[in-house]
PDB file of N, CA and C in Angstrom:
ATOM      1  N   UNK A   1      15.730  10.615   9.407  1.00  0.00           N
ATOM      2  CA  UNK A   1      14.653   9.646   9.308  1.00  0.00           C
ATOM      3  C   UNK A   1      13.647  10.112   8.251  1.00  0.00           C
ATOM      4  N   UNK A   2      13.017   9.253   7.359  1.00  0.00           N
ATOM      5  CA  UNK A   2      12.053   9.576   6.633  1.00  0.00           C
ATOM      6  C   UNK A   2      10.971  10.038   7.273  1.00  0.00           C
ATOM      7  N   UNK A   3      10.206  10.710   6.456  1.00  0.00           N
ATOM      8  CA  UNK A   3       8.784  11.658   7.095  1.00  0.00           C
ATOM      9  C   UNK A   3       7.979  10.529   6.222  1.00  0.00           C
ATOM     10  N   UNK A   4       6.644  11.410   7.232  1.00  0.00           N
ATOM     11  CA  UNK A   4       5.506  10.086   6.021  1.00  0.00           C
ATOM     12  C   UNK A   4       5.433  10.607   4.298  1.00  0.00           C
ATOM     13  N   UNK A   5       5.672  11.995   4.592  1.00  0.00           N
ATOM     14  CA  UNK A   5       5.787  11.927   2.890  1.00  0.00           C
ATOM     15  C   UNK A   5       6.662  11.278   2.089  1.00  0.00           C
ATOM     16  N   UNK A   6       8.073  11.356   2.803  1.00  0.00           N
ATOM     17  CA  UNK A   6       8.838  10.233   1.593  1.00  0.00           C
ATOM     18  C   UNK A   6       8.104   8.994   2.427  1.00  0.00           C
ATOM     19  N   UNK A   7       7.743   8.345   2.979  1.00  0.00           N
ATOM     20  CA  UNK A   7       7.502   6.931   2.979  1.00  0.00           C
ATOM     21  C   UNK A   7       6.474   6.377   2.060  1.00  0.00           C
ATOM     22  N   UNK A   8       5.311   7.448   1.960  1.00  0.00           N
ATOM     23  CA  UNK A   8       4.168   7.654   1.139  1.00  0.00           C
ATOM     24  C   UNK A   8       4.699   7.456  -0.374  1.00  0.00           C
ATOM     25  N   UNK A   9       5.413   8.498  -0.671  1.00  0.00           N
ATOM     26  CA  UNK A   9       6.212   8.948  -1.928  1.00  0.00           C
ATOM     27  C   UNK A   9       6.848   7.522  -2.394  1.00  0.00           C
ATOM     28  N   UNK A  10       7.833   7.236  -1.538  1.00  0.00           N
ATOM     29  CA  UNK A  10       8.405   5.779  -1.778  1.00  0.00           C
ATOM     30  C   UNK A  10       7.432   4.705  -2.261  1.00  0.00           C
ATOM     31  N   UNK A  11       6.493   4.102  -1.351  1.00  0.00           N
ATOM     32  CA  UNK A  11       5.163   3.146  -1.198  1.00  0.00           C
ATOM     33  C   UNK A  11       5.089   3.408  -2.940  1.00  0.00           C
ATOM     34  N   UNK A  12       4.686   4.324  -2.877  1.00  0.00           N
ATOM     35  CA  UNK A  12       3.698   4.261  -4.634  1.00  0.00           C
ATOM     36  C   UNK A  12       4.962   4.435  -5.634  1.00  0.00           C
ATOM     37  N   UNK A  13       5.808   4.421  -5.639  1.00  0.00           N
ATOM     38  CA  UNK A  13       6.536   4.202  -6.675  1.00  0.00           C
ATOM     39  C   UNK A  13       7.305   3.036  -6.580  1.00  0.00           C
ATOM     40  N   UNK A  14       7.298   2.364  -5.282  1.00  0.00           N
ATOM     41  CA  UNK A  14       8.018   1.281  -4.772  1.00  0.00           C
ATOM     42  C   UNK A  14       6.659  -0.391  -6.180  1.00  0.00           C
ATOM     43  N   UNK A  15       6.151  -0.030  -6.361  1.00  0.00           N
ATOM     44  CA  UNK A  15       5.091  -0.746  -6.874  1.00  0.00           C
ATOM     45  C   UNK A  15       6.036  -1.101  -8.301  1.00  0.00           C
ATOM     46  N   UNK A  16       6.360  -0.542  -8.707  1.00  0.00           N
ATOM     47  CA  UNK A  16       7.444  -0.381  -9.957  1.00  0.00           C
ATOM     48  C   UNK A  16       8.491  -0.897  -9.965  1.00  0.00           C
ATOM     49  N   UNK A  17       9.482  -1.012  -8.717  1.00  0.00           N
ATOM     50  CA  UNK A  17      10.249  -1.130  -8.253  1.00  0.00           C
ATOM     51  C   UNK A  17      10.509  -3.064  -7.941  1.00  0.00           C
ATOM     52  N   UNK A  18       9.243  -3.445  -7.359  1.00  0.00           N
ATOM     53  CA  UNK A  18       9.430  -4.727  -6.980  1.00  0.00           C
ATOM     54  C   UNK A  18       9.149  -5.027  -6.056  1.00  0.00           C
ATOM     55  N   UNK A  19       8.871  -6.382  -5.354  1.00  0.00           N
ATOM     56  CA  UNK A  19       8.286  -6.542  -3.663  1.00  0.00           C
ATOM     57  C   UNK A  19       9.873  -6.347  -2.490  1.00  0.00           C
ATOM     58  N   UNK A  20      10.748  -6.501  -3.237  1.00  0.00           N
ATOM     59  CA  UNK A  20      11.818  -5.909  -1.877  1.00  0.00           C
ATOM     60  C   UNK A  20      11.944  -4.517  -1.351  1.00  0.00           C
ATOM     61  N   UNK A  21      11.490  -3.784  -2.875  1.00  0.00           N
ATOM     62  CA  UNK A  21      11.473  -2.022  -2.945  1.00  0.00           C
ATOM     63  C   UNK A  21       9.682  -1.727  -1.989  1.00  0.00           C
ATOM     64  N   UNK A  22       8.996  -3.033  -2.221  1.00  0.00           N
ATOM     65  CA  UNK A  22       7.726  -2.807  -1.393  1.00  0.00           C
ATOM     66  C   UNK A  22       7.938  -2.725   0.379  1.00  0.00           C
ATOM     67  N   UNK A  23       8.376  -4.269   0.262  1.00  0.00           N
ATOM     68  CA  UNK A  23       8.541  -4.370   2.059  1.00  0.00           C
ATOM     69  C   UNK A  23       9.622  -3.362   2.745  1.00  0.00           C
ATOM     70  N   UNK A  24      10.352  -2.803   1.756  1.00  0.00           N
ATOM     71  CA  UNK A  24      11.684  -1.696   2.768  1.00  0.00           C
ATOM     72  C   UNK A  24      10.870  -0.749   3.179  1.00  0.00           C
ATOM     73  N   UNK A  25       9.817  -0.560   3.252  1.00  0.00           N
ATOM     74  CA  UNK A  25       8.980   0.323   3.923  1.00  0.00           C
ATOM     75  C   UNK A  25       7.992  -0.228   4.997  1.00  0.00           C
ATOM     76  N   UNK A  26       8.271  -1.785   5.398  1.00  0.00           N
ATOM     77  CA  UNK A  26       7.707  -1.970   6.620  1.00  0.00           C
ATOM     78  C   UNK A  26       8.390  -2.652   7.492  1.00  0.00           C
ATOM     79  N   UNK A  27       8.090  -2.754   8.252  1.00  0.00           N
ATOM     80  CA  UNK A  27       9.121  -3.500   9.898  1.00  0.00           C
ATOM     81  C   UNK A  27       8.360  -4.384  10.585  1.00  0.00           C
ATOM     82  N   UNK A  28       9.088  -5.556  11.182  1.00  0.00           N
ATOM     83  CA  UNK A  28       8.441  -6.342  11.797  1.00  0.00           C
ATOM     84  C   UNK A  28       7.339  -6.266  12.359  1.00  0.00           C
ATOM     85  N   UNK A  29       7.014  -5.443  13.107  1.00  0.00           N
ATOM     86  CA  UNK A  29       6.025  -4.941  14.437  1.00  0.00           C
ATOM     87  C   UNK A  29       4.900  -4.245  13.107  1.00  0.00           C
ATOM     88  N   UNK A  30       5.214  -4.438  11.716  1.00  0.00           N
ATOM     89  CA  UNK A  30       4.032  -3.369  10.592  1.00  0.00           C
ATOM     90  C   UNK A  30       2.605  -4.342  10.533  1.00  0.00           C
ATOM     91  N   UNK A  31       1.403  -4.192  10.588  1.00  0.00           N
ATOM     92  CA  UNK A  31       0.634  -4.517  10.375  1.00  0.00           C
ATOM     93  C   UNK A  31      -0.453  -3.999   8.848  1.00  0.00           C
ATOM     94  N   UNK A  32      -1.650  -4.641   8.270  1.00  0.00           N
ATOM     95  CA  UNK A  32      -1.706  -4.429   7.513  1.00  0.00           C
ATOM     96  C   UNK A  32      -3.426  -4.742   7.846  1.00  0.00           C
ATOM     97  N   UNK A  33      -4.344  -3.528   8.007  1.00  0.00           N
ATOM     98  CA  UNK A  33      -5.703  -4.249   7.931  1.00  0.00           C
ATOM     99  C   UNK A  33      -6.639  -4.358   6.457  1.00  0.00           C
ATOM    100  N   UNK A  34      -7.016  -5.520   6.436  1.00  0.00           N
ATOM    101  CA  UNK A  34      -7.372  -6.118   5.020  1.00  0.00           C
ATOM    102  C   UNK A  34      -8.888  -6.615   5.932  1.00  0.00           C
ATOM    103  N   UNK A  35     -10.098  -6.366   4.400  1.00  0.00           N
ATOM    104  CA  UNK A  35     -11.124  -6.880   4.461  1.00  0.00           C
ATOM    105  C   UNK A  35     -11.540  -8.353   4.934  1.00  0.00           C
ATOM    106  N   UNK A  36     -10.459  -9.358   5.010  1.00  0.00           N
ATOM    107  CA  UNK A  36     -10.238 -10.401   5.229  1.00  0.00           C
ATOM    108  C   UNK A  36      -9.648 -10.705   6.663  1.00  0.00           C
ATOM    109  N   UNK A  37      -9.207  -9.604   7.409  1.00  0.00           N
ATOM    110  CA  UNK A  37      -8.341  -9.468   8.746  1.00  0.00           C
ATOM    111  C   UNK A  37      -7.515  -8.775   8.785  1.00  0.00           C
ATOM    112  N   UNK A  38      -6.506  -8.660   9.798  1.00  0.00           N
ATOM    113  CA  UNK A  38      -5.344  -8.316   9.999  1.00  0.00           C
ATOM    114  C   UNK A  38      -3.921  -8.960   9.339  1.00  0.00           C
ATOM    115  N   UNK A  39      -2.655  -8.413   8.606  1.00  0.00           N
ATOM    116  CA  UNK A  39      -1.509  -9.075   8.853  1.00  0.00           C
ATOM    117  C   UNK A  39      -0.242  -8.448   9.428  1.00  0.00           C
ATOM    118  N   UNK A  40       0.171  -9.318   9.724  1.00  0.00           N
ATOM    119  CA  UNK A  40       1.259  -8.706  10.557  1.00  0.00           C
ATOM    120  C   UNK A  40       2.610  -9.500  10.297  1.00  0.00           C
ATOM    121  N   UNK A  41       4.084  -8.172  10.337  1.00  0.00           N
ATOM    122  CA  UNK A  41       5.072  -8.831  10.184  1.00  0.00           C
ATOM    123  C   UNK A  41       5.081  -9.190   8.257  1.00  0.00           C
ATOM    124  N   UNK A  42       6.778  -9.218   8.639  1.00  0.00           N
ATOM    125  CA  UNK A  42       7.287  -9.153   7.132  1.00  0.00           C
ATOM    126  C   UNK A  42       7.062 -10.710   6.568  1.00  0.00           C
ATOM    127  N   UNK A  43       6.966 -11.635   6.935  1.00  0.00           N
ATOM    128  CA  UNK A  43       6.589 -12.205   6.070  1.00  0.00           C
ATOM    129  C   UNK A  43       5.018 -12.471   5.794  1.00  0.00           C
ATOM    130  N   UNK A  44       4.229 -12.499   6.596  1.00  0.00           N
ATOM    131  CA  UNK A  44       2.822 -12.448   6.392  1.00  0.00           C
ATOM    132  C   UNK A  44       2.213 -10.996   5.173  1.00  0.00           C
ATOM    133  N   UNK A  45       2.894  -9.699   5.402  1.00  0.00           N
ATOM    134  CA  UNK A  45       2.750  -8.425   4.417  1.00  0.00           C
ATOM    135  C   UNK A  45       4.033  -8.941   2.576  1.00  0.00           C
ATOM    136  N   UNK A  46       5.070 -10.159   2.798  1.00  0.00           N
ATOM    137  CA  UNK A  46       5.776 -10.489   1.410  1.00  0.00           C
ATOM    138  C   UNK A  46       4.612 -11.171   0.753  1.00  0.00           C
ATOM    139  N   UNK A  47       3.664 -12.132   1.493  1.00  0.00           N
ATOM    140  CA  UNK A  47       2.932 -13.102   1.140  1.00  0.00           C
ATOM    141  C   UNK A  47       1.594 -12.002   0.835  1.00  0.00           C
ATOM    142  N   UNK A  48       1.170 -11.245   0.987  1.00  0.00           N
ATOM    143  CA  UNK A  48       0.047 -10.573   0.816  1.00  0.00           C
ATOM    144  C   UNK A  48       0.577  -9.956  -0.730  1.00  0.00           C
ATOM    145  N   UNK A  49       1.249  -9.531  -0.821  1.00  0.00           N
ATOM    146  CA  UNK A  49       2.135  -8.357  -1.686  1.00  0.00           C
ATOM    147  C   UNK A  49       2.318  -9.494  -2.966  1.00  0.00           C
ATOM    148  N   UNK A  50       2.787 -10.744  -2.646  1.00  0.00           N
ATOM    149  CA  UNK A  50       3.170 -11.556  -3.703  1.00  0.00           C
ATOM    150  C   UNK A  50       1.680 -11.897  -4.519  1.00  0.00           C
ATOM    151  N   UNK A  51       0.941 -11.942  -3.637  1.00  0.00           N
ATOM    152  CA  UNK A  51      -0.709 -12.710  -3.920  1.00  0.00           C
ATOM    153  C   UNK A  51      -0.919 -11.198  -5.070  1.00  0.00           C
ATOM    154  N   UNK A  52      -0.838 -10.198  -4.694  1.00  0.00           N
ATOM    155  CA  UNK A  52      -1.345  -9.039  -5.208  1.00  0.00           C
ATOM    156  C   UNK A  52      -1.079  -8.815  -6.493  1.00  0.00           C
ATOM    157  N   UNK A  53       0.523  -8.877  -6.257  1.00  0.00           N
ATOM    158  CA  UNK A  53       1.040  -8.598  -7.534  1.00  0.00           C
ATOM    159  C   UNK A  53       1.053  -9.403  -8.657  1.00  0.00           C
ATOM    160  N   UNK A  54       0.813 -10.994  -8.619  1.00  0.00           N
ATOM    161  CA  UNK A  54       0.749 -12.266  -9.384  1.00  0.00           C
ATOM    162  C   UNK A  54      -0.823 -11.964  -9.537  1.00  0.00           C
ATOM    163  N   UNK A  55      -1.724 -11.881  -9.517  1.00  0.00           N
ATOM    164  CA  UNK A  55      -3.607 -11.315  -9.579  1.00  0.00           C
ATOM    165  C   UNK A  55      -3.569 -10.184 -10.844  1.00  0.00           C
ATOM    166  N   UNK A  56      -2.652  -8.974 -10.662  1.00  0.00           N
ATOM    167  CA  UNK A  56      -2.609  -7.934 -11.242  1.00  0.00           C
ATOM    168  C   UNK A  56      -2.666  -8.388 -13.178  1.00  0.00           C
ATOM    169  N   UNK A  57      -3.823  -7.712 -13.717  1.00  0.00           N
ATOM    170  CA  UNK A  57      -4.015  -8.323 -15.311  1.00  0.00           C
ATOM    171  C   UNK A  57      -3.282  -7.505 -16.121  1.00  0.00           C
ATOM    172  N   UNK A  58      -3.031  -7.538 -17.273  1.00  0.00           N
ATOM    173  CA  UNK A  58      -2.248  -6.981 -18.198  1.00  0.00           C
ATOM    174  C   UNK A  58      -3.507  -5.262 -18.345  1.00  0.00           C
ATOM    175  N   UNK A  59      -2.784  -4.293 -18.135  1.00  0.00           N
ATOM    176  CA  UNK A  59      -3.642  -3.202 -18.400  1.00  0.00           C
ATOM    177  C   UNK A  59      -3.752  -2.492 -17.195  1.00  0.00           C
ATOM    178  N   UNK A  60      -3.615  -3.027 -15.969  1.00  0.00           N
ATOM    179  CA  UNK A  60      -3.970  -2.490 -14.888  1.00  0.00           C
ATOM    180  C   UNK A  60      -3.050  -1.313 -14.339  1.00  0.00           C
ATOM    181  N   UNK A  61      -1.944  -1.237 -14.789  1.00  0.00           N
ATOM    182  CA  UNK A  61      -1.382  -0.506 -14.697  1.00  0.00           C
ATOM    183  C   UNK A  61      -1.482   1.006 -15.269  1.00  0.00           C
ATOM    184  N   UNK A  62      -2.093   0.733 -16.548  1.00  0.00           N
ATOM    185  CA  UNK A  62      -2.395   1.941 -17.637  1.00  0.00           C
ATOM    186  C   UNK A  62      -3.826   2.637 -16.657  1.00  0.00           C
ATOM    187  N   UNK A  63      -4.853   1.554 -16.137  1.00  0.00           N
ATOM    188  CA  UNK A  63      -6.052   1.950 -15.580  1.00  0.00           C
ATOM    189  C   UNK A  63      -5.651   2.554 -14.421  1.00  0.00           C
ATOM    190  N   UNK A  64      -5.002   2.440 -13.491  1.00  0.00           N
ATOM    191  CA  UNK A  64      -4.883   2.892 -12.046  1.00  0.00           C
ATOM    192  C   UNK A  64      -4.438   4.629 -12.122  1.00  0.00           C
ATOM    193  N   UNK A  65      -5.142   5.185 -11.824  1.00  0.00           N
ATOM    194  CA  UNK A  65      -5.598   6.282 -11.258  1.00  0.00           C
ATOM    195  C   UNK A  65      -5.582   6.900  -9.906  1.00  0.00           C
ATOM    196  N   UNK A  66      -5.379   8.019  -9.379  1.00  0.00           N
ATOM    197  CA  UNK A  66      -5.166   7.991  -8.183  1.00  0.00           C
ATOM    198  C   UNK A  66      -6.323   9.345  -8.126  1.00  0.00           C
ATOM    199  N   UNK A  67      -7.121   9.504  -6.897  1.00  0.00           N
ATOM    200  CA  UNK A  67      -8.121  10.841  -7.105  1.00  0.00           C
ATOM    201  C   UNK A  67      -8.078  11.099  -5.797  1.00  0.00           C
ATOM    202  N   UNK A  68      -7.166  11.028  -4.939  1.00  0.00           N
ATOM    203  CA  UNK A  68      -7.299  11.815  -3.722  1.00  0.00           C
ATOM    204  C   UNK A  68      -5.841  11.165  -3.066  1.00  0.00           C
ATOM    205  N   UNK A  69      -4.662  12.165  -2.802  1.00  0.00           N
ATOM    206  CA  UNK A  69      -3.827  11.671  -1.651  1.00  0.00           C
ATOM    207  C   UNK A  69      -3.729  12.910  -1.057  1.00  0.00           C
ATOM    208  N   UNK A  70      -3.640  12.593   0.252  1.00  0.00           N
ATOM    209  CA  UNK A  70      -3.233  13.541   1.533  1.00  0.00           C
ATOM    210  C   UNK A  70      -2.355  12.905   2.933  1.00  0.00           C
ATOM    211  N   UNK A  71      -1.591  14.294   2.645  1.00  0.00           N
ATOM    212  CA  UNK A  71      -0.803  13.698   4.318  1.00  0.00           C
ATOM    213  C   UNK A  71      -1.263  14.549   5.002  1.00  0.00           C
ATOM    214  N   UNK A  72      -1.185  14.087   6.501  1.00  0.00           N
ATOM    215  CA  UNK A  72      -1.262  14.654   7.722  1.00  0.00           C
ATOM    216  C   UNK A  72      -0.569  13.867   8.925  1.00  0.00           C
ATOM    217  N   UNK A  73       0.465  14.857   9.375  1.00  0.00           N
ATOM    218  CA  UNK A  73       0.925  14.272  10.700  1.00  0.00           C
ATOM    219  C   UNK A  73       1.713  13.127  10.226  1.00  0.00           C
ATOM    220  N   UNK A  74       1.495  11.974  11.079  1.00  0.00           N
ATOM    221  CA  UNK A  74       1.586  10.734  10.785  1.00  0.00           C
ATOM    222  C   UNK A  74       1.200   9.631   9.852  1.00  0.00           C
ATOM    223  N   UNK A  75      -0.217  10.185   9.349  1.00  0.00           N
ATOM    224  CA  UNK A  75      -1.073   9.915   8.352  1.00  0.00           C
ATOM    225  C   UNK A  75      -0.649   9.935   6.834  1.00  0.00           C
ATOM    226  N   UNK A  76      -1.482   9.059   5.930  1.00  0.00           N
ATOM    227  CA  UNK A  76      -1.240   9.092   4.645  1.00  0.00           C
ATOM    228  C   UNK A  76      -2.431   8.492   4.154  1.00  0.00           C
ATOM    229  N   UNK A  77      -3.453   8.774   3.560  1.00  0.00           N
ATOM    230  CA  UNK A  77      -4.835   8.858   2.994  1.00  0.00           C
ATOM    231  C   UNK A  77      -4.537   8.844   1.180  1.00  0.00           C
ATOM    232  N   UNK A  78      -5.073   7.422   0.381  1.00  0.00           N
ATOM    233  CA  UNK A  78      -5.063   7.046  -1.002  1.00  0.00           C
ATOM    234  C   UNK A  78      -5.929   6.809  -1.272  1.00  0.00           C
ATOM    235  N   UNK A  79      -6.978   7.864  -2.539  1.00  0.00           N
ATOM    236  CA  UNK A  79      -7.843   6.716  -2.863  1.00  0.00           C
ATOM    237  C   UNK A  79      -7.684   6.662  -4.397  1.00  0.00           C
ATOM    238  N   UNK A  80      -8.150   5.576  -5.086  1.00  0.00           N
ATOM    239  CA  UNK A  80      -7.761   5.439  -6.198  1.00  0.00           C
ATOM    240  C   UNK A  80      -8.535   4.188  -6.965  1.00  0.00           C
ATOM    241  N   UNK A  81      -8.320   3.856  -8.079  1.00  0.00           N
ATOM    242  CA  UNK A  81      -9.041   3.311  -8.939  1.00  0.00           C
ATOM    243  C   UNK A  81      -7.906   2.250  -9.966  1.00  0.00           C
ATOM    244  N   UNK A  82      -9.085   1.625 -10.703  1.00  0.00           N
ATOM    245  CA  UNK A  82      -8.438   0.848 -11.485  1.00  0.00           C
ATOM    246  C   UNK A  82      -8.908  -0.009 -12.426  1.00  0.00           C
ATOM    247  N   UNK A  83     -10.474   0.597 -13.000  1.00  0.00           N
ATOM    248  CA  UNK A  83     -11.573   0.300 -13.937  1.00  0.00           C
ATOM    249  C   UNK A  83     -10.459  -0.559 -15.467  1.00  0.00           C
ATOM    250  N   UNK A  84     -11.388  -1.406 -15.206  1.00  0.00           N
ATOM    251  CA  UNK A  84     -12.219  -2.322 -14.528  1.00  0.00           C
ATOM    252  C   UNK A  84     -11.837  -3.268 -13.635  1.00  0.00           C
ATOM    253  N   UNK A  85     -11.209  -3.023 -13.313  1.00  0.00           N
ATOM    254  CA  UNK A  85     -10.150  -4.402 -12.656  1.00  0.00           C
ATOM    255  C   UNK A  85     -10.688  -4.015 -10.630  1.00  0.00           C
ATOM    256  N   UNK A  86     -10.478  -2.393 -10.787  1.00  0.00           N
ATOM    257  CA  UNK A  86     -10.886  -1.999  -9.089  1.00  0.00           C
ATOM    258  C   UNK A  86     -11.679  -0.919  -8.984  1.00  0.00           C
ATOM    259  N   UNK A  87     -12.826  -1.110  -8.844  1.00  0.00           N
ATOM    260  CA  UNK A  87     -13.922   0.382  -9.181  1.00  0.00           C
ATOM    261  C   UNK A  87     -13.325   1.409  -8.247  1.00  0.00           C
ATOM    262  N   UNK A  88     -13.075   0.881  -7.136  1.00  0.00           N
ATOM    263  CA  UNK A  88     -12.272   2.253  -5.668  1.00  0.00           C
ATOM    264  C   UNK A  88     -11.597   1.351  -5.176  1.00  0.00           C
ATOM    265  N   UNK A  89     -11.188   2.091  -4.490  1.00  0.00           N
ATOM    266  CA  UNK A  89     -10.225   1.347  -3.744  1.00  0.00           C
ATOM    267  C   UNK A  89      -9.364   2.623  -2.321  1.00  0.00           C
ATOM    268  N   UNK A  90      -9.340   2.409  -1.416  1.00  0.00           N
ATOM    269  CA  UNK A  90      -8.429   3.459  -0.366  1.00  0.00           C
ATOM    270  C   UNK A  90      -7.295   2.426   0.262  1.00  0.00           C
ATOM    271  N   UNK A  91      -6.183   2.960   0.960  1.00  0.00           N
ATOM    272  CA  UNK A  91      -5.204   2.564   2.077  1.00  0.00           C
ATOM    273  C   UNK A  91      -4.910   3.955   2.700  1.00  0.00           C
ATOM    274  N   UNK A  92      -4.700   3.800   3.671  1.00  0.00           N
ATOM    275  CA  UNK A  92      -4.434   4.658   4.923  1.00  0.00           C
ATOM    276  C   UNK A  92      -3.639   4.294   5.605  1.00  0.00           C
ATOM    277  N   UNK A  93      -2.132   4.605   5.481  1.00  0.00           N
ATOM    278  CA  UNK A  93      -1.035   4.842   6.509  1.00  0.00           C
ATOM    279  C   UNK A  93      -0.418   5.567   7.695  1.00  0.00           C
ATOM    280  N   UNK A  94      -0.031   4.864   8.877  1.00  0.00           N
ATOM    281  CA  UNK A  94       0.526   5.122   9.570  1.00  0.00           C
ATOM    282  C   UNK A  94       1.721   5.047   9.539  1.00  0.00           C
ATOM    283  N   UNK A  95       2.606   6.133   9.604  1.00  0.00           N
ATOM    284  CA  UNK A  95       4.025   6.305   9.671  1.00  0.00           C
ATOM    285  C   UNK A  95       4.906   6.578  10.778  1.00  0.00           C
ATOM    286  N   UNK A  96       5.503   5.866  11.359  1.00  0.00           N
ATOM    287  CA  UNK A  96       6.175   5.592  12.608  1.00  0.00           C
ATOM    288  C   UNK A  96       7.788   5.750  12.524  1.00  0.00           C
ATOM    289  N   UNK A  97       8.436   6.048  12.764  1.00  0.00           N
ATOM    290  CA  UNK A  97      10.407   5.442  12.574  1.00  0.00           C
ATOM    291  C   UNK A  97      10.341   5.991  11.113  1.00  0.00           C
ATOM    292  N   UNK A  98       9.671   6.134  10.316  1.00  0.00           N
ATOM    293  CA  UNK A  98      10.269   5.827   8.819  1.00  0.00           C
ATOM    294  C   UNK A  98       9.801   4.855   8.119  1.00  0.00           C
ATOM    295  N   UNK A  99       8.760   3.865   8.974  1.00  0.00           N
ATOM    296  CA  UNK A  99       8.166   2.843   8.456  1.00  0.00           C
ATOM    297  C   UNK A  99       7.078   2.787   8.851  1.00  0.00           C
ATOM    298  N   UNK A 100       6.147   2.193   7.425  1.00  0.00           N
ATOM    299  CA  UNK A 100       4.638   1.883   7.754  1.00  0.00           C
ATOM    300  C   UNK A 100       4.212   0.919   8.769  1.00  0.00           C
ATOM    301  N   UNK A 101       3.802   1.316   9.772  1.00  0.00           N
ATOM    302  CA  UNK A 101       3.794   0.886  11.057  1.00  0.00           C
ATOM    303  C   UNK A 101       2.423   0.273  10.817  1.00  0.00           C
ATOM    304  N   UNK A 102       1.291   0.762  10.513  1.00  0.00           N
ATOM    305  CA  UNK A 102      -0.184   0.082  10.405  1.00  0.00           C
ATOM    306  C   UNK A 102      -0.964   1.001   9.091  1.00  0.00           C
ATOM    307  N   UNK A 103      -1.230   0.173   8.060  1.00  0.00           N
ATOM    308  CA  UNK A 103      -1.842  -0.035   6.519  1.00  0.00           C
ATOM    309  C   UNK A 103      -3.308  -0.364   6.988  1.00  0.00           C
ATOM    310  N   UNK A 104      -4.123   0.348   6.178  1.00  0.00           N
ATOM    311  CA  UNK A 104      -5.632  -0.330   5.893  1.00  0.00           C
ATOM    312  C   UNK A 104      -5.836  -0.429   4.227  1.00  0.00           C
ATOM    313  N   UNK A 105      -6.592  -1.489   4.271  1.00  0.00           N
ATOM    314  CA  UNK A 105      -6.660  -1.330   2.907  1.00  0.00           C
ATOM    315  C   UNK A 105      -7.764  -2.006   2.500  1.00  0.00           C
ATOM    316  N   UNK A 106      -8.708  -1.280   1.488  1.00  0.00           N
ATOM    317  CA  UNK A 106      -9.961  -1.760   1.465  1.00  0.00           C
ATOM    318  C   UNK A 106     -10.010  -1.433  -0.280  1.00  0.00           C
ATOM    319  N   UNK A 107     -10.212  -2.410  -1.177  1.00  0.00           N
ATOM    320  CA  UNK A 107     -11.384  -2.541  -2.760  1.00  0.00           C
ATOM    321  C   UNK A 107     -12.475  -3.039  -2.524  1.00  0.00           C
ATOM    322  N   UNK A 108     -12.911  -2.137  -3.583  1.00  0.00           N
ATOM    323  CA  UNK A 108     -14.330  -2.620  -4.802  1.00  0.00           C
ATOM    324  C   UNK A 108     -14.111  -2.971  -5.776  1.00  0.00           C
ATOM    325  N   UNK A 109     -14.398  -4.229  -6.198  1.00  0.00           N
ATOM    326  CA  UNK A 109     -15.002  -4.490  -7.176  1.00  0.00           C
ATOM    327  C   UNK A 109     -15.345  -3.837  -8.670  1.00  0.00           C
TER     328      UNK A 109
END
């Protein structure tokens, strides 16, 4: 079974990869807390992921930065950037089975 580090490991390179290489890291029962609420389940987290990635501007990729990851346990702690497009930004994973079981995820502006 994957540990949270490869799930972690996966997640951020899965971004590259595509939204199928995104969601193989969550499971039905995965939730996702967003400034806006909760989502839950694979298609409510395809539809979040699709919104995200169609938003994303030409450059943002070159800008994104990462200035703090840590695992612990179950845990997975990101924070990161993406001037000008995301002044900060964190997500915080829970890793369960091999899959991100519960995501937070909070930007600035």
């Amino acid at each position: 079974m994957r540990t949270t580090e490869d799930v972690f490991a996966h997640h951020l390179q899965a971004f590259a990869q595509g939204l199928d290489a995104l969601l193989s890291d969550y499971s039905e029962e995965s939730s996702i807390l967003l400034q806006s609420g909760p989502i839950t389940g694979i298609p409510a987290i395809r539809r979040f992921f699709e919104a995200f990635l169609k938003d994303i501007k030409p450059g943002f990729w070159e800008a994104f930065k990462i200035h703090r990851q840590d695992v612990c346990a179950e845990m997975a702690y990101l924070v990161w950037e993406a001037k000008p497009f995301i002044a900060m930004a964190t997500d915080t994973l829970l890793v369960r089975d091999g899959k991100i079981h519960v995501q937070t995820f909070t930007a600035l502006g």
